[in-house]
PDB file of N, CA and C in Angstrom:
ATOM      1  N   UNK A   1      45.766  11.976 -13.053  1.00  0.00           N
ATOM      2  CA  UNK A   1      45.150  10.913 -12.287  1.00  0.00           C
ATOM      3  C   UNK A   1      45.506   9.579 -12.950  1.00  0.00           C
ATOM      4  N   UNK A   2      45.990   8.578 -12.514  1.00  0.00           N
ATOM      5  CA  UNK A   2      46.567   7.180 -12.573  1.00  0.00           C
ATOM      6  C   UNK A   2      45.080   6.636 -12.863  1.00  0.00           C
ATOM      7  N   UNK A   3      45.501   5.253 -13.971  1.00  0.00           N
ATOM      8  CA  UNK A   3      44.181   4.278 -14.437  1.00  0.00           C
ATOM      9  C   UNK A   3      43.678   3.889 -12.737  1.00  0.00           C
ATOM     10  N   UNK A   4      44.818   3.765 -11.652  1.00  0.00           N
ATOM     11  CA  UNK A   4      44.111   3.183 -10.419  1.00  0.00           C
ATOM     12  C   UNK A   4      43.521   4.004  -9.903  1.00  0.00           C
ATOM     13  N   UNK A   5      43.882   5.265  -9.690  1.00  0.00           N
ATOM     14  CA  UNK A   5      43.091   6.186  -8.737  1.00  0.00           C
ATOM     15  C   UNK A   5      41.683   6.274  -9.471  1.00  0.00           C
ATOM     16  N   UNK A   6      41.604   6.171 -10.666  1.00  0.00           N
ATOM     17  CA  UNK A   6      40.027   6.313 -11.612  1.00  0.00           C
ATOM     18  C   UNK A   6      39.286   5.369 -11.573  1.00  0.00           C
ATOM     19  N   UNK A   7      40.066   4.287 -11.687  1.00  0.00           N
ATOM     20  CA  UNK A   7      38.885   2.706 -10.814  1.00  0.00           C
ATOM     21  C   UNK A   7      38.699   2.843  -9.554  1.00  0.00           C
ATOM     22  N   UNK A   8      39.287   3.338  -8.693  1.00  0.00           N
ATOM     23  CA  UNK A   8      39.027   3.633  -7.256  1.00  0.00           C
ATOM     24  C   UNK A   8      38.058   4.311  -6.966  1.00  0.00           C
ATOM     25  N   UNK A   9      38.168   5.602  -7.849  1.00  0.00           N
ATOM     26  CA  UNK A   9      36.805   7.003  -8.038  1.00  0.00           C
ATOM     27  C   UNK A   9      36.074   6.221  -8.195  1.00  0.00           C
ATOM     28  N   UNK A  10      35.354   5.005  -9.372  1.00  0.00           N
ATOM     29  CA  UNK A  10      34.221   4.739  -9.657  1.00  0.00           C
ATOM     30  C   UNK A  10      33.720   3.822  -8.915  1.00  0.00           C
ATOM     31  N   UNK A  11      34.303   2.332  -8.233  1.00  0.00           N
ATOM     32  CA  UNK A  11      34.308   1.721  -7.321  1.00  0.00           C
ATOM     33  C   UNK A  11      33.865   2.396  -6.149  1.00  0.00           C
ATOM     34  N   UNK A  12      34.012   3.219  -5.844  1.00  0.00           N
ATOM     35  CA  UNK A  12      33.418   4.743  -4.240  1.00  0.00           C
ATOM     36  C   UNK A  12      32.082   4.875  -4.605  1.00  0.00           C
ATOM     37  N   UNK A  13      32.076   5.169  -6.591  1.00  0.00           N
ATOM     38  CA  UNK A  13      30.647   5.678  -6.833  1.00  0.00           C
ATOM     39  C   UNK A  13      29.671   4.583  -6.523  1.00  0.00           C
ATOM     40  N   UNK A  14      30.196   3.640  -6.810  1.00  0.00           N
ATOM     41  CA  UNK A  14      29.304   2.559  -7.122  1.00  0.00           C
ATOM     42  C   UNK A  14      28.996   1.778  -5.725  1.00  0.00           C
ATOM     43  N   UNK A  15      29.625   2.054  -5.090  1.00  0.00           N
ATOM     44  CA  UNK A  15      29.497   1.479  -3.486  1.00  0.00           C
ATOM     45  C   UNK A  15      28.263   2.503  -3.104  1.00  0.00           C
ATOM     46  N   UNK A  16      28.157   3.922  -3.675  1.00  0.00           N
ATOM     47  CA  UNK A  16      27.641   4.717  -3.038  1.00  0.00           C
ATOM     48  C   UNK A  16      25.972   4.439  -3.338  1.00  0.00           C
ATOM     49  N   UNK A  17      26.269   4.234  -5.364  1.00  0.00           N
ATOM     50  CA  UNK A  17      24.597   3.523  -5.789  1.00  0.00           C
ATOM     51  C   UNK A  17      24.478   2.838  -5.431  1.00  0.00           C
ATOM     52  N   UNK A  18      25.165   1.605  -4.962  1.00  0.00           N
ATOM     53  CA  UNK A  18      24.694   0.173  -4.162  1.00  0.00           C
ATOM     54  C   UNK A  18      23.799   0.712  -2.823  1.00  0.00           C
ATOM     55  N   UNK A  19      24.394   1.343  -2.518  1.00  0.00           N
ATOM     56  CA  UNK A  19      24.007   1.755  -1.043  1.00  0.00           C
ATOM     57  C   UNK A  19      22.480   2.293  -1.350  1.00  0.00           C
ATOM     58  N   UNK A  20      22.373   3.577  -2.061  1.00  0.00           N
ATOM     59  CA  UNK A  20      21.656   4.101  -2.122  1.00  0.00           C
ATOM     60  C   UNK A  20      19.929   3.259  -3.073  1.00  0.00           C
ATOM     61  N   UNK A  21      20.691   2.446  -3.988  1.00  0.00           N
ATOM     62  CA  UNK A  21      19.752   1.572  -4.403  1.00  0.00           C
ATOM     63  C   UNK A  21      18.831   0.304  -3.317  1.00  0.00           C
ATOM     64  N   UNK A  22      20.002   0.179  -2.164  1.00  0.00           N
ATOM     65  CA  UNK A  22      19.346  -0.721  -1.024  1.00  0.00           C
ATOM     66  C   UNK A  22      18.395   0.635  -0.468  1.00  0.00           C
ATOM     67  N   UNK A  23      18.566   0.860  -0.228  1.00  0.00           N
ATOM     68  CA  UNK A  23      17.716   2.205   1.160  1.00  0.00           C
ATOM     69  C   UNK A  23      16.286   2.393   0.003  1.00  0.00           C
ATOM     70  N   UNK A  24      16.701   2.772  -0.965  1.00  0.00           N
ATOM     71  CA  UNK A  24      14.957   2.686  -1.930  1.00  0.00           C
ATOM     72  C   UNK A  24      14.049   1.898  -1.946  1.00  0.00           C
ATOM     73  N   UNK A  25      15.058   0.580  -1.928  1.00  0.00           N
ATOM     74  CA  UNK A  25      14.339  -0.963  -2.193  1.00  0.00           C
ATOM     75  C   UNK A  25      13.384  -0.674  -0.989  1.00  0.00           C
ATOM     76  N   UNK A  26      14.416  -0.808   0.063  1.00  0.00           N
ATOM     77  CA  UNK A  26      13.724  -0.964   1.681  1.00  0.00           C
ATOM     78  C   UNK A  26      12.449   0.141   2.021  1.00  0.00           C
ATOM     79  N   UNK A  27      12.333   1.235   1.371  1.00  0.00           N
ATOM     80  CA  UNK A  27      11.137   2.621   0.825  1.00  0.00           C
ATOM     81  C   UNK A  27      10.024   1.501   0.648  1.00  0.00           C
ATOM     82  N   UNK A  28      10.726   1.230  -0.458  1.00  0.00           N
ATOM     83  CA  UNK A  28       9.353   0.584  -2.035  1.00  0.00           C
ATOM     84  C   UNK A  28       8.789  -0.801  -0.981  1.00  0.00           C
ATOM     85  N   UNK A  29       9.855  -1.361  -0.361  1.00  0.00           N
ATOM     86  CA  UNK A  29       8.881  -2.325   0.899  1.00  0.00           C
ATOM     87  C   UNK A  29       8.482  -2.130   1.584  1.00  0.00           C
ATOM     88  N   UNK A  30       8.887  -1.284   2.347  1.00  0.00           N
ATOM     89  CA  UNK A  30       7.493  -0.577   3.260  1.00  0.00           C
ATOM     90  C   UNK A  30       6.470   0.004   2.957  1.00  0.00           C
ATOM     91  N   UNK A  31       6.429   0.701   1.817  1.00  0.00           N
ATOM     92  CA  UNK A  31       5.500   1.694   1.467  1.00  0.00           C
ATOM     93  C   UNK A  31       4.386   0.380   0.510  1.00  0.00           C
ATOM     94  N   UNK A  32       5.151  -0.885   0.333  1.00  0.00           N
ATOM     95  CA  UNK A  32       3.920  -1.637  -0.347  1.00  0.00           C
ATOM     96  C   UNK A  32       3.391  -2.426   0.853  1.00  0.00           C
ATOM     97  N   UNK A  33       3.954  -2.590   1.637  1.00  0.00           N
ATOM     98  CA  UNK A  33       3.084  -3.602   3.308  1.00  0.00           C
ATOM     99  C   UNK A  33       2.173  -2.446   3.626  1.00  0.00           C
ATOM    100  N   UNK A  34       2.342  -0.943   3.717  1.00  0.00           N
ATOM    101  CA  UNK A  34       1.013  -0.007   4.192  1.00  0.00           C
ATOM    102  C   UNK A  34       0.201  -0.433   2.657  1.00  0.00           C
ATOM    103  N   UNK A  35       0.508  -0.154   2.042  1.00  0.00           N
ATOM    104  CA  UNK A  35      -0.654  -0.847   0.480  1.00  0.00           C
ATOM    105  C   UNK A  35      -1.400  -1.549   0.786  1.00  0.00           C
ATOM    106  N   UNK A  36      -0.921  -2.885   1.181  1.00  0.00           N
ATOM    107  CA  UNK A  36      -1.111  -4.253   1.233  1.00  0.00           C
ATOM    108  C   UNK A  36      -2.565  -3.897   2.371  1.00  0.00           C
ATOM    109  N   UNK A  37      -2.067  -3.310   3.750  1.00  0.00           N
ATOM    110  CA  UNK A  37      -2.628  -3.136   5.066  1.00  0.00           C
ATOM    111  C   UNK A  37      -4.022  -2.060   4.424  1.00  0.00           C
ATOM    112  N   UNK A  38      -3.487  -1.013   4.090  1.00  0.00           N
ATOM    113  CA  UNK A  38      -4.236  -0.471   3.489  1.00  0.00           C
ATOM    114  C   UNK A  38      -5.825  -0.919   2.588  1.00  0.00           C
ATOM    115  N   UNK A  39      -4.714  -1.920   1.924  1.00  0.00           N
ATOM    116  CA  UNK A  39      -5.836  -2.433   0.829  1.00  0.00           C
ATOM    117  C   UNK A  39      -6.874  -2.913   2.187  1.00  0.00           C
ATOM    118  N   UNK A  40      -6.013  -4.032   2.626  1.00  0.00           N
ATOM    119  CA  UNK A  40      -7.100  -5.185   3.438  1.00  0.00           C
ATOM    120  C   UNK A  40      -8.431  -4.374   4.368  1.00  0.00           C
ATOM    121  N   UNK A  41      -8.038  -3.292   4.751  1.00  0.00           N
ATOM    122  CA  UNK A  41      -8.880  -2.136   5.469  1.00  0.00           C
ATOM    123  C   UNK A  41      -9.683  -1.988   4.663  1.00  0.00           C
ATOM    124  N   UNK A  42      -9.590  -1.374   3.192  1.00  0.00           N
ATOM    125  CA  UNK A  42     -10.638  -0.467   2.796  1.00  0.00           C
ATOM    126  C   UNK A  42     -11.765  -2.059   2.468  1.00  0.00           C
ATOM    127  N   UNK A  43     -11.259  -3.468   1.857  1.00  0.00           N
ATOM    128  CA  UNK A  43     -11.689  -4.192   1.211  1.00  0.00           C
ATOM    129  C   UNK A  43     -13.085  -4.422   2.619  1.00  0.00           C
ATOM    130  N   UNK A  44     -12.635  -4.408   3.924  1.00  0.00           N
ATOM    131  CA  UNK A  44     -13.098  -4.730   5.466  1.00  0.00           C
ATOM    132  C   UNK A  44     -14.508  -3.591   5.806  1.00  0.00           C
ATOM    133  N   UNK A  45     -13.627  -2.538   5.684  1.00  0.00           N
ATOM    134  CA  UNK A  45     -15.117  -1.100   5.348  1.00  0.00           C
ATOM    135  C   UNK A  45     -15.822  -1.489   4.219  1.00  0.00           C
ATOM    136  N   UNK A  46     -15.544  -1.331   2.795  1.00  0.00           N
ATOM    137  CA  UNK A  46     -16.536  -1.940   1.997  1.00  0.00           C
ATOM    138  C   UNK A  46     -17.780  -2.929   2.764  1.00  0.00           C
ATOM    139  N   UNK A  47     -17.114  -3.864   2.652  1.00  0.00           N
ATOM    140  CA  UNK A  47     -17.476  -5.305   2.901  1.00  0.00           C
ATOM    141  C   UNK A  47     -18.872  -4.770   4.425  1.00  0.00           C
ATOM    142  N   UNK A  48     -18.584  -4.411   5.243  1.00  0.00           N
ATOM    143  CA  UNK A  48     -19.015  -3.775   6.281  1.00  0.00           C
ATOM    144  C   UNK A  48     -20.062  -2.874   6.192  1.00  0.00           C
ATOM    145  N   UNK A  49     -19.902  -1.745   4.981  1.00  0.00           N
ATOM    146  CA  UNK A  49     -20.569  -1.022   4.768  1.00  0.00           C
ATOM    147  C   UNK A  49     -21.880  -1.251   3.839  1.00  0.00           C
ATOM    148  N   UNK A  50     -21.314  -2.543   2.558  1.00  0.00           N
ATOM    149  CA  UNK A  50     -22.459  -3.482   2.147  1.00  0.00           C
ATOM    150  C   UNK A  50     -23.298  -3.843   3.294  1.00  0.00           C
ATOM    151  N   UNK A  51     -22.992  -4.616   4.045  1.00  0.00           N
ATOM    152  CA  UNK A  51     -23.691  -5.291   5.353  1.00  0.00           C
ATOM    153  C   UNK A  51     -24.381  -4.124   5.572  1.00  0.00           C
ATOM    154  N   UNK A  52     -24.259  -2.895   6.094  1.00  0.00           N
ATOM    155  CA  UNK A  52     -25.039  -2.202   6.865  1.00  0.00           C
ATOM    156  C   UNK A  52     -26.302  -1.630   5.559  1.00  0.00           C
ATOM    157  N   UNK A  53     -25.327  -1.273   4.842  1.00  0.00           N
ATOM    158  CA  UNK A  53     -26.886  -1.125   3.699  1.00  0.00           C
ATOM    159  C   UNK A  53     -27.847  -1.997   3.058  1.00  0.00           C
ATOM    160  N   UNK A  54     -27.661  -3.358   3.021  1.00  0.00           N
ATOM    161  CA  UNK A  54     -28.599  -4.762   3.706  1.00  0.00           C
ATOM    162  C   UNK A  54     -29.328  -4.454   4.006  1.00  0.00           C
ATOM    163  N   UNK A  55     -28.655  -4.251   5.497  1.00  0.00           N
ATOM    164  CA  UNK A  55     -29.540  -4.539   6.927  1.00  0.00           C
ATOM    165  C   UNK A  55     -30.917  -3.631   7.095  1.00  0.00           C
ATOM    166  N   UNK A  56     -29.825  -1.949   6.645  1.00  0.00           N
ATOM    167  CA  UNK A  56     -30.827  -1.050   6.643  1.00  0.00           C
ATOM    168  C   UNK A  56     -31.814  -0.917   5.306  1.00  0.00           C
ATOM    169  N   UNK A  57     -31.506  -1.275   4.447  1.00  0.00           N
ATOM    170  CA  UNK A  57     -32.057  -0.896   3.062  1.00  0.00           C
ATOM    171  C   UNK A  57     -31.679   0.392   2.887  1.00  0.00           C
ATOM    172  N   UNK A  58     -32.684   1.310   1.440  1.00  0.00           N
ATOM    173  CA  UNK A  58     -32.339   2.344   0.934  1.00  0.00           C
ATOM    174  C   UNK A  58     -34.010   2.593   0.873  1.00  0.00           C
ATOM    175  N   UNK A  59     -33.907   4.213   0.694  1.00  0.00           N
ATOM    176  CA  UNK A  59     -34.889   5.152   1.106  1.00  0.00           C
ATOM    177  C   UNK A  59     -36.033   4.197   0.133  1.00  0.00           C
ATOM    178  N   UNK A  60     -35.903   3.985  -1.295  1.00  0.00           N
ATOM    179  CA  UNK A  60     -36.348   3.815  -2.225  1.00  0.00           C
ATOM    180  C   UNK A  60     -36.960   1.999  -1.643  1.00  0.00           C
ATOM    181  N   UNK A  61     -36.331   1.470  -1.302  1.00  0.00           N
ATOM    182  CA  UNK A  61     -36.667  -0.241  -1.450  1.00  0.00           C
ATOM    183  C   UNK A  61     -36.140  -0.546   0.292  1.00  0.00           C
ATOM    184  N   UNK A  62     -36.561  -0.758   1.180  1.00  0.00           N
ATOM    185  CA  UNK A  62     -36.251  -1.284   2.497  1.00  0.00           C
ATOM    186  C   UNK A  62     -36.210  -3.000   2.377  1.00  0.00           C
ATOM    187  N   UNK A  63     -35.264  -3.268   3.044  1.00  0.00           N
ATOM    188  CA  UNK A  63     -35.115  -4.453   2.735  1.00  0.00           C
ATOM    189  C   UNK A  63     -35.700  -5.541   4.182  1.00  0.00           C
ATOM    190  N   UNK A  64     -35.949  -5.040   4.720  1.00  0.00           N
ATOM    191  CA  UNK A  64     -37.183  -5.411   5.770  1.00  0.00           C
ATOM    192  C   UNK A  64     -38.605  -4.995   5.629  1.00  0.00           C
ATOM    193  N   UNK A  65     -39.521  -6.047   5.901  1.00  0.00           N
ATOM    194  CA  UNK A  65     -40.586  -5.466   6.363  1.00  0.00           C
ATOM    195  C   UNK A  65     -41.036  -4.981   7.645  1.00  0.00           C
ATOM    196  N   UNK A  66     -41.731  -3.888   7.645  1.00  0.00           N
ATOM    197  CA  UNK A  66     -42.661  -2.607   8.432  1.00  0.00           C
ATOM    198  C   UNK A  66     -42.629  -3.605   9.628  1.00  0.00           C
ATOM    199  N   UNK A  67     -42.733  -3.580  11.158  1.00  0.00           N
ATOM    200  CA  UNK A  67     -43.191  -3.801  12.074  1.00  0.00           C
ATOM    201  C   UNK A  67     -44.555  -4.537  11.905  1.00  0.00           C
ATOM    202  N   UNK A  68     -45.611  -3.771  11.319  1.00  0.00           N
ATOM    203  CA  UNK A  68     -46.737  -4.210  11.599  1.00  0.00           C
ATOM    204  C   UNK A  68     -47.058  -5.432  10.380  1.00  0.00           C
ATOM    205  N   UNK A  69     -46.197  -6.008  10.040  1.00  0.00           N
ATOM    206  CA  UNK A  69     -46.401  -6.649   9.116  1.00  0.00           C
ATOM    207  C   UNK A  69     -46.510  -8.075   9.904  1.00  0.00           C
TER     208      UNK A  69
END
């Protein structure tokens, strides 16, 4: 095998990691925008689910008073 045909071999390889290093990147960005989306959801339920245990209180301490009050 000629010094050219062996820079040629590795030049192929390396076109091939280029390639293959883009297509991961483009993985690792999508898979962090569902993160991102993800996050903002659960932060929205939390946030939501505080509110409702407020509103309602807990068995122990109600955070309203009784009707007949």
């Amino acid at each position: 095998m000629t010094m050219n045909e062996e820079i040629e071999k590795l030049e192929i390889k390396v076109s091939y990691l280029e390639a293959g290093i883009a297509e991961l990147n483009d993985v690792v960005v999508q898979q962090q925008k569902t993160i991102d989306t993800l996050s903002y959801s659960l932060e929205k339920m939390q946030e939501k689910l505080q509110s409702l245990i407020e509103e309602v209180g807990t068995p122990n301490r109600p955070s309203r008073r009784p009707p007949h009050y």
